[in-house]
Protein backbone atom coordinates (compact mmCIF):
# COMPACT_ATOMS: atom_id res chain seq x y z
CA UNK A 1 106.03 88.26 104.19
CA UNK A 2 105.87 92.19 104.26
CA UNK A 3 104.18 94.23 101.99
CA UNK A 4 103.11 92.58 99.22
CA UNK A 5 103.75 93.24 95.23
CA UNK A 6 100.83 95.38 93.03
CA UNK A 7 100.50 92.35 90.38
CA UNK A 8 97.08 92.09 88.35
CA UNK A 9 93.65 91.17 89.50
CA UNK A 10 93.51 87.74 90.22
CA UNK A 11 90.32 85.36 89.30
CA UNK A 12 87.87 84.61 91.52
CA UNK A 13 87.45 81.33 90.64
CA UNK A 14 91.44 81.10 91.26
CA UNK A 15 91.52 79.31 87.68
CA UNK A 16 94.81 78.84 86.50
CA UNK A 17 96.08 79.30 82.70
CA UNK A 18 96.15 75.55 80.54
CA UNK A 19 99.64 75.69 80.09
CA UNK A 20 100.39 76.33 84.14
CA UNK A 21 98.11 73.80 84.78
CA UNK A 22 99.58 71.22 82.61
CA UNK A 23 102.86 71.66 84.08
CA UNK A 24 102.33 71.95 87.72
CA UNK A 25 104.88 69.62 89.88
CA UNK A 26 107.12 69.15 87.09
CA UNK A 27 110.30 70.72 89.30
CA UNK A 28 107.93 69.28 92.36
CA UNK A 29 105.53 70.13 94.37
CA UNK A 30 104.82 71.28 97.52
CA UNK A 31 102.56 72.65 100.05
CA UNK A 32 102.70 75.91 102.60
CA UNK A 33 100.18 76.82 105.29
CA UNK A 34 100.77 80.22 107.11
CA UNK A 35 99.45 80.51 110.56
CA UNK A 36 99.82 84.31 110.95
CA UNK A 37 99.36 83.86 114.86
CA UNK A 38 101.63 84.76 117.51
CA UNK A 39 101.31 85.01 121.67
CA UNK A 40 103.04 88.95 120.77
CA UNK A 41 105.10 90.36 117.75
CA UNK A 42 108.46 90.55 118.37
CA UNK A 43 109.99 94.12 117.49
CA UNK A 44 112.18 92.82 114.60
CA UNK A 45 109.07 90.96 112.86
CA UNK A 46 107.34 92.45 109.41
CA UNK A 47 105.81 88.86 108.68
CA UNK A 48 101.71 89.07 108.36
CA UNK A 49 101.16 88.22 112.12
CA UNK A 50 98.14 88.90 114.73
CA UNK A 51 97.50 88.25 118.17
CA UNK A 52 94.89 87.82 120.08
CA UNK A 53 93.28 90.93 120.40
CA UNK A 54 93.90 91.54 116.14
CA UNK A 55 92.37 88.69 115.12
CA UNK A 56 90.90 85.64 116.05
CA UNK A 57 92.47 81.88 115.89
CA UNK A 58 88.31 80.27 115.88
CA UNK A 59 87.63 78.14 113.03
CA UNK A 60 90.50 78.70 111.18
CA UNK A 61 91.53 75.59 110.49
CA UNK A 62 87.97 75.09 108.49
CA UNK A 63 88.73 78.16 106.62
CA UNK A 64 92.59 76.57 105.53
CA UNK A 65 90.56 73.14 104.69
CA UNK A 66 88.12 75.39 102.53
CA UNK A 67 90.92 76.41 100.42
CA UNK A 68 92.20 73.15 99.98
CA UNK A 69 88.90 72.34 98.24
CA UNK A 70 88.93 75.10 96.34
CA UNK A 71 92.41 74.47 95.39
CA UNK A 72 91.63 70.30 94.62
CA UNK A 73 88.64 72.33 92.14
CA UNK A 74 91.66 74.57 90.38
CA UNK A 75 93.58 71.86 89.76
CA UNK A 76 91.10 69.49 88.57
CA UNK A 77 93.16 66.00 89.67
CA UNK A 78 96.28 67.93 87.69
CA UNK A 79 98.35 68.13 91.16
CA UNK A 80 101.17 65.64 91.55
CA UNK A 81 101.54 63.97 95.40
CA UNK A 82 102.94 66.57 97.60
CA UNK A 83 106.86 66.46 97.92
CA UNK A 84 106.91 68.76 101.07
CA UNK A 85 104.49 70.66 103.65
CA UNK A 86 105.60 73.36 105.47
CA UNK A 87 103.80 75.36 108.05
CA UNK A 88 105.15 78.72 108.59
CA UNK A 89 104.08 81.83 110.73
CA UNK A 90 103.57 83.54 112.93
CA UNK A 91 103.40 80.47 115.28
CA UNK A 92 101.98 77.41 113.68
CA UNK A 93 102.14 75.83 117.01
CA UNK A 94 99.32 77.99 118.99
CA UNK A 95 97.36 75.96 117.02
CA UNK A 96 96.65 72.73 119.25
CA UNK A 97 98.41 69.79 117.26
CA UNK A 98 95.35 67.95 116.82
CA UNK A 99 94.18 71.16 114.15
CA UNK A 100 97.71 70.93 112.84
CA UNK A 101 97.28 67.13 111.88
CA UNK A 102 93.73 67.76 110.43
CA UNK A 103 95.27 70.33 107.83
CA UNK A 104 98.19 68.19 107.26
CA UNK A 105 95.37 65.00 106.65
CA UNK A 106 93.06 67.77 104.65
CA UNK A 107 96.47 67.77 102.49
CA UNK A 108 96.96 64.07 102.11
CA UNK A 109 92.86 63.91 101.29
CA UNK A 110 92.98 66.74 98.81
CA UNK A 111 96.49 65.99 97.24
CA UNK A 112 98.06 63.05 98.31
CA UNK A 113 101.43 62.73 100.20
CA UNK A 114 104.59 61.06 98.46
CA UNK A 115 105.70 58.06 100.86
CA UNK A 116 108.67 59.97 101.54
CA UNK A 117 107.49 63.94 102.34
CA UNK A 118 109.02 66.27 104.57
CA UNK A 119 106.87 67.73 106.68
CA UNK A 120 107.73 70.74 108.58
CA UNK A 121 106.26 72.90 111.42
CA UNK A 122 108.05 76.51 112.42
CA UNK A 123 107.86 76.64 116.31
CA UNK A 124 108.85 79.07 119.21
CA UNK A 125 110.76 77.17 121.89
CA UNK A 126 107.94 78.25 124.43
CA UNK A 127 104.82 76.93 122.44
CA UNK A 128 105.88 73.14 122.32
CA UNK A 129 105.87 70.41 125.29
CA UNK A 130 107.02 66.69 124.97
CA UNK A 131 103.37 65.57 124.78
CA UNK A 132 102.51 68.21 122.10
CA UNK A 133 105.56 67.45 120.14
CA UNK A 134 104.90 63.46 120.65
CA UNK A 135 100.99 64.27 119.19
CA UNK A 136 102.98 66.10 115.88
CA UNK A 137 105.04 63.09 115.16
CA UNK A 138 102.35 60.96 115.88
CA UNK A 139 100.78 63.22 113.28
CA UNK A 140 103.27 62.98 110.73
CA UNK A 141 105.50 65.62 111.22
CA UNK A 142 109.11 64.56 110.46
CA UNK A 143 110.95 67.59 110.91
CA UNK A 144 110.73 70.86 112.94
CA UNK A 145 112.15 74.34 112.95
CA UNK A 146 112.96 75.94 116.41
CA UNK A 147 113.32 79.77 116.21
CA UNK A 148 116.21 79.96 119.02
CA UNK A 149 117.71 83.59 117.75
CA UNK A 150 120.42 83.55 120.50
CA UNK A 151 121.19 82.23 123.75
CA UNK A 152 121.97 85.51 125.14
CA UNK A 153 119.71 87.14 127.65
CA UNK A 154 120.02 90.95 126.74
CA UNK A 155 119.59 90.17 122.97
CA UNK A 156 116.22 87.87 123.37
CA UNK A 157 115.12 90.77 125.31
CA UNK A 158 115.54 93.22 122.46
CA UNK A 159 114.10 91.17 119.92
CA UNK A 160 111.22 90.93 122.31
CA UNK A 161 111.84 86.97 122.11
CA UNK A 162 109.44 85.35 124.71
CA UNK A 163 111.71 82.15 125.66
CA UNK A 164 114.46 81.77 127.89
CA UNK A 165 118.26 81.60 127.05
CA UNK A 166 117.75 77.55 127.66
CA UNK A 167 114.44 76.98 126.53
CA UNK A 168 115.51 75.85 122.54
CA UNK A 169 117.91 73.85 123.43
CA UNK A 170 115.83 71.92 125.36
CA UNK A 171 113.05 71.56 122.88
CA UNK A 172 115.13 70.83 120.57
CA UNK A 173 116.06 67.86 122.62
CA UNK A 174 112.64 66.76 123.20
CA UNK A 175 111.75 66.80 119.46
CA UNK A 176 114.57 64.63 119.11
CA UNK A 177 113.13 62.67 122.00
CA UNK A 178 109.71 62.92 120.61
CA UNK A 179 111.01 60.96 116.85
CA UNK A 180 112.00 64.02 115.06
CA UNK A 181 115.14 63.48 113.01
CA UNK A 182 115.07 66.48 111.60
CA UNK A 183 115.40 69.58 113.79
CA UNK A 184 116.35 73.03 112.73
CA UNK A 185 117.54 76.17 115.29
CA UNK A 186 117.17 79.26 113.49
CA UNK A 187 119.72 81.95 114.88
CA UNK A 188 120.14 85.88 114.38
CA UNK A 189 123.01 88.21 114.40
CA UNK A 190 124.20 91.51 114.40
CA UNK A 191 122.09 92.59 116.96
CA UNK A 192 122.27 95.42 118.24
CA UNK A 193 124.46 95.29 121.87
CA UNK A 194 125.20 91.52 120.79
CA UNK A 195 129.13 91.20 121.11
CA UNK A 196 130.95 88.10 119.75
CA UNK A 197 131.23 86.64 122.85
CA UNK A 198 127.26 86.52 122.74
CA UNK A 199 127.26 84.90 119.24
CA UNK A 200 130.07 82.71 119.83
CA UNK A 201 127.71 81.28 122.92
CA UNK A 202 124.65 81.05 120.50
CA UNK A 203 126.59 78.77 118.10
CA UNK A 204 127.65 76.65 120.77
CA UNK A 205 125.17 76.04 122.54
CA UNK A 206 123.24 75.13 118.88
CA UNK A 207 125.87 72.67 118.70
CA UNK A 208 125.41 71.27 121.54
CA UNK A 209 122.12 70.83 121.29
CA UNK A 210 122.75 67.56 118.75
CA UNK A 211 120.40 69.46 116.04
CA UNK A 212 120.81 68.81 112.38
CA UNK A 213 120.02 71.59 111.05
CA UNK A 214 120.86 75.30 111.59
CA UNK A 215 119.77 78.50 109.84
CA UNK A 216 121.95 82.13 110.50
CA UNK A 217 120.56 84.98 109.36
CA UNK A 218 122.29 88.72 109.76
CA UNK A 219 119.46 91.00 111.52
CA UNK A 220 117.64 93.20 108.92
CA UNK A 221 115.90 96.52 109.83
CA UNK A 222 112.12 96.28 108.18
CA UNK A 223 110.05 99.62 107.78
CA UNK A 224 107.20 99.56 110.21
CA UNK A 225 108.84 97.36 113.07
CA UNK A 226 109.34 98.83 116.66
CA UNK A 227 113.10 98.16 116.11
CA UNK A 228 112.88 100.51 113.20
CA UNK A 229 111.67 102.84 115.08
CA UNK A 230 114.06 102.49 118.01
CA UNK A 231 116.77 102.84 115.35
CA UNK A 232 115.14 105.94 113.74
CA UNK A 233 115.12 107.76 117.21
CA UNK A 234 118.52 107.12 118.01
CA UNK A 235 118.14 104.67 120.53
CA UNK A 236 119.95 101.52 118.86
CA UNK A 237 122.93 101.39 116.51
CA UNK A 238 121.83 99.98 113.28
CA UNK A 239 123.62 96.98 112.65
CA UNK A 240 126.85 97.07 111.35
CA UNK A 241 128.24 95.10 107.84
CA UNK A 242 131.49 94.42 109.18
CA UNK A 243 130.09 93.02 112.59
CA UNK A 244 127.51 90.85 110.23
CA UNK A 245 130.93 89.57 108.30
CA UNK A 246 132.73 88.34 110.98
CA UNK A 247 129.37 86.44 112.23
CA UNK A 248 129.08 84.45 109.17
CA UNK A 249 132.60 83.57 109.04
CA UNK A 250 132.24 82.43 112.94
CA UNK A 251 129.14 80.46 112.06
CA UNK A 252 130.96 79.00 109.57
CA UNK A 253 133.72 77.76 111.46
CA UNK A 254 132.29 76.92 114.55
CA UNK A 255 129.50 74.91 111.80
CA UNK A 256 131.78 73.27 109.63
CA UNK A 257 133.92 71.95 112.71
CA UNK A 258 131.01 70.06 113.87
CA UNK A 259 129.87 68.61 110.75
CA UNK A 260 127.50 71.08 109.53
CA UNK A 261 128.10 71.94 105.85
CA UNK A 262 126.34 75.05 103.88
CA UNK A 263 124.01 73.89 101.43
CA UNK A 264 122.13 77.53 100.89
CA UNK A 265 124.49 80.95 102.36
CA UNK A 266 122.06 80.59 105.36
CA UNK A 267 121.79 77.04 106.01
CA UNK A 268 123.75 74.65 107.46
CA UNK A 269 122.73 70.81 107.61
CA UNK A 270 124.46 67.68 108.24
CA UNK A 271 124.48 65.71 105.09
CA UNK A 272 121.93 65.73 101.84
CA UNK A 273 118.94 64.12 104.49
CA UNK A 274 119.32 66.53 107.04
CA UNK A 275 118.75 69.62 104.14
CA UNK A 276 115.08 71.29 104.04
CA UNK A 277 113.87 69.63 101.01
CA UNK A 278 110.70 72.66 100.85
CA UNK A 279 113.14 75.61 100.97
CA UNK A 280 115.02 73.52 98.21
CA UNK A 281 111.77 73.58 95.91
CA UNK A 282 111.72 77.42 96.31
CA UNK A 283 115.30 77.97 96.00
CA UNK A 284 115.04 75.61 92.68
CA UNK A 285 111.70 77.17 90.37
CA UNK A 286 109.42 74.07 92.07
CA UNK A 287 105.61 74.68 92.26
CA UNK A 288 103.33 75.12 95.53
CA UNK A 289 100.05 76.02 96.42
CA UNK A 290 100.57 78.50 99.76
CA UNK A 291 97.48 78.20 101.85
CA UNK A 292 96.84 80.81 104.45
CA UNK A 293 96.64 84.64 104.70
CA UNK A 294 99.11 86.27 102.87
CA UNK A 295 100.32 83.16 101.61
CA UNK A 296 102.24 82.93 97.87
CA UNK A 297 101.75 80.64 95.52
CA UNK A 298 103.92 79.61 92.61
CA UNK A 299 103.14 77.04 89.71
CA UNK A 300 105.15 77.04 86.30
CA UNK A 301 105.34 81.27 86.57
CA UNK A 302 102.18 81.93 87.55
CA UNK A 303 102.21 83.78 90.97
CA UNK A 304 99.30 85.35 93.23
CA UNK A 305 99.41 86.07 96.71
CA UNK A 306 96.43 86.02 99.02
CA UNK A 307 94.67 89.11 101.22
CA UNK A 308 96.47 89.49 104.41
CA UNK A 309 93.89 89.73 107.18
CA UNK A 310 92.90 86.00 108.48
CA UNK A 311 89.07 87.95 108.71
CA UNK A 312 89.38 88.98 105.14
CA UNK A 313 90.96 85.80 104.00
CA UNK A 314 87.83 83.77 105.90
CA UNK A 315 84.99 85.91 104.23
CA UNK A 316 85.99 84.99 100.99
CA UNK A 317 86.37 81.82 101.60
CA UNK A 318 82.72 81.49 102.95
CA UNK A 319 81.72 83.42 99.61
CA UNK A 320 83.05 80.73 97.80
CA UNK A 321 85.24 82.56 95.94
CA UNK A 322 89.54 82.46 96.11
CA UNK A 323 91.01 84.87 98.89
CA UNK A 324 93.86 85.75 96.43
CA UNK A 325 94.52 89.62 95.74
CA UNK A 326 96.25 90.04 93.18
CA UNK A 327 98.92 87.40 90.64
CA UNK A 328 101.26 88.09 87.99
CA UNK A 329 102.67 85.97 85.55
CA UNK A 330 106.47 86.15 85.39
CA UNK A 331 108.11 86.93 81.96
CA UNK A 332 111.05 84.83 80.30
CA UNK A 333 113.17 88.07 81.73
CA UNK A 334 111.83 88.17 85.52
CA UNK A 335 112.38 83.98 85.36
CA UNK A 336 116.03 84.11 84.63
CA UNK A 337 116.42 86.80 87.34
CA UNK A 338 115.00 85.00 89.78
CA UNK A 339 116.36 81.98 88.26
CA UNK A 340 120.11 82.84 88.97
CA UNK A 341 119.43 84.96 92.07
CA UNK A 342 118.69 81.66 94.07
CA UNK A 343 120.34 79.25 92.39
CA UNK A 344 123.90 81.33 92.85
CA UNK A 345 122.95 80.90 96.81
CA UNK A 346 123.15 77.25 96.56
CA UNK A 347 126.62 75.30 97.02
CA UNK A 348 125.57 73.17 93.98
CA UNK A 349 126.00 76.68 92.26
CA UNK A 350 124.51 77.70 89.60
CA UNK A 351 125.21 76.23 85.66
CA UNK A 352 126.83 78.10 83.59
CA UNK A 353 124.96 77.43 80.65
CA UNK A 354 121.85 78.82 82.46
CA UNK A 355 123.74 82.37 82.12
CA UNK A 356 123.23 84.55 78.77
CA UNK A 357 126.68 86.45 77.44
CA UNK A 358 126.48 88.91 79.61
CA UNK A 359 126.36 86.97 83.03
CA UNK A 360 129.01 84.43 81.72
CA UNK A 361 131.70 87.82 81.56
CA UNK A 362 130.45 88.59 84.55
CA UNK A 363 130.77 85.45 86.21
CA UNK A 364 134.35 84.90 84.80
CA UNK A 365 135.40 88.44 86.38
CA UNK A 366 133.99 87.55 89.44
CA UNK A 367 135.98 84.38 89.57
CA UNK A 368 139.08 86.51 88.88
CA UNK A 369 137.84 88.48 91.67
CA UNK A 370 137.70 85.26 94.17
CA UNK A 371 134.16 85.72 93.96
CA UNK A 372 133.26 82.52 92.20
CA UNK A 373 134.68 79.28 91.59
CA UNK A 374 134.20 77.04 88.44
CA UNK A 375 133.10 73.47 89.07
CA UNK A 376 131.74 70.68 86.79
CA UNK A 377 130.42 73.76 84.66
CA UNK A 378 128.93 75.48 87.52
CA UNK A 379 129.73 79.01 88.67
CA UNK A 380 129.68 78.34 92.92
CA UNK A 381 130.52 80.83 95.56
CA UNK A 382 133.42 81.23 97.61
CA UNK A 383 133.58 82.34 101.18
CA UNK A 384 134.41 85.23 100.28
CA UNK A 385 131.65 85.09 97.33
CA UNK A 386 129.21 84.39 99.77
CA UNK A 387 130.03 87.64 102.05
CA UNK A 388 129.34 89.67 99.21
CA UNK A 389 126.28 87.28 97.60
CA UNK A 390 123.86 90.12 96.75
CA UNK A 391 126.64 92.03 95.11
CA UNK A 392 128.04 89.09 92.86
CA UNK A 393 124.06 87.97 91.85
CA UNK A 394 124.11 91.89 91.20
CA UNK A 395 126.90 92.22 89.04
CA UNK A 396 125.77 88.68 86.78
CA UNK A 397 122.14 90.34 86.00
CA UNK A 398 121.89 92.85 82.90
């Protein structure tokens, strides 16, 4: 959640067009609230965060619940029940659970929750306790989403990561102790200074911790960071491809040997249940409303994206009017793009059919390349595919 596209001006009534509105929630539908807060930013971070002394954390809940009306106005009763919530950050988990539960019952209110939704809170390991994660289940939170990054010391210190080496594992285990069956440990690699042997201890100890759920993600260098900066004065390597290679394949063997299949190149999860259902929806063209500063929205094409600062985003909410800067509306062109660039990421794969002539050549020499792999008239990736995913998505597009 960097910087954000130009797109066009954006009504201040947030009105969508008829034919958006008649479709919304027919791929699903969900829900994201960002709570851009966090304790300090961590030197790796470009997502729309503040602390303390940038911006205050009073009354915002209020100002997310005034969207949601304005939102229940836009959609005029048109909104199916939610599918999934997911609150994202920052740290959603500064906020004390009992705000957390009145945004997630502002939801149900405004929208409705299907019997069944996934509802997900981001977390550092440090800003949860068994009582606060007993009051989020209580809540209705059913699944959570740890952000362990590594167990080793000297790489939580250079991604200014607050927690100790220990300290996800064990909340991991008290959200599983709390009710949670669902519980995600994000982890990072490449590092800078991080050697295998570090990594190799990161996966295990993820293992260990009994989670269901585990997200790897190769380190990337974002303009503006203080590890950008670091880098730029010669003080850190940046991170190397190869090194980022032979990560993935290490996640994925140490993964797969415990029973953690890839559903998504950066997600692992233990069966169909255990996979994020709200990532799915994004991953698959689904609709939702993103509530928050800085927060996206998508429904049937139409995108807009709201101002960034939480003070900005709270005066125009107590104008009345929506706090979204700018939207486009995506052409037939910019669909299929995005269409097959996160489908292909999926181990469902992409269909064929969904390609045009060019993409179906493309796909077939990447299959003689050991890129791809036909199945049940779906182009999927192979290991190797998925090394090299930007490439092969590349090579498919016109």
């Amino acid at each position: 959640m960097g910087a954000l596209p130009e797109g066009g001006p954006a009504p201040a009534d947030g009105v969508l067009p008829a034919g958006a509105l008649a479709a919304v929630g027919a791929r699903g539908f969900g829900v994201y609230v960002h709570v851009p807060f966090c304790v300090s930013r961590c030197g790796y971070c470009d997502f729309n965060t503040y602390t303390a002394q940038e911006a205050s954390r009073e009354g915002y809940t209020d100002t997310v619940l005034a969207e949601l009306a304005l939102a229940e106005r836009v959609l005029e009763g048109a909104a199916p029940r939610v599918d999934t919530v997911f609150f994202g950050g920052g740290t959603p988990t500064l906020l004390a659970p009992g705000e957390l539960a009145r945004v997630l019952d502002g939801i149900d209110k405004t929208f409705g929750l299907a019997a069944d939704a996934e509802v997900t809170t981001e977390a550092n390991p440090e800003s949860v306790s068994p009582s606060s994660l007993g009051a989020l289940r209580k809540a209705g939170f059913t699944r959570i989403s740890l952000g362990m990054q590594s167990a080793a010391p000297h790489v939580l210190a250079l991604l200014d990561r607050q927690h100790t080496p220990g300290r996800a594992a064990a909340a991991a285990a008290e959200a599983r102790e709390a009710g949670f069956d669902h519980v995600n440990l994000d982890l990072i690699y490449g590092t800078p200074g991080e050697t295998a042997e570090d990594f190799a201890a990161s996966l295990a100890a993820a293992v260990a911790a009994g989670v269901d759920h585990v997200s790897a993600y190769a380190l990337i260098v974002e303009d503006g960071t203080r590890l950008a900066a670091r880098i730029r004065r010669g003080e850190l390597p940046y991170p190397d491809d190869d090194t980022a290679a032979d990560r993935y394949l290490a996640a994925e063997a140490e993964l797969s040997e415990a029973g953690l299949d890839w559903y998504e190149v950066s997600n692992w999860a233990r069966g169909e249940p255990s996979r994020c259902r709200h990532n799915l929806l994004y991953w698959t063209g689904g609709d939702w409303w993103g509530f928050g500063p800085g927060a996206h929205s998508h429904v049937d094409g139409v995108r807009w994206w709201n101002v960034k600062h939480p003070a900005a985003y709270g005066a125009r909410l107590a104008e009345g009017v929506s706090p979204a800067l700018a939207r486009e509306v995506l052409t037939d062109a910019e669909r299929y793009t995005e269409d097959v660039m996160l489908r292909l990421r999926l181990a469902e794969g992409l269909p064929l059919s969904t390609l045009d002539d060019y993409g179906r050549r493309a796909a077939a020499q990447a299959r003689a390349d050991g890129l791809l792999e036909f199945a049940a008239g779906r182009a999927v990736l192979t290991l190797r595919g998925r090394l090299l995913a930007d490439a092969v998505i590349r090579d498919l597009l016109p």
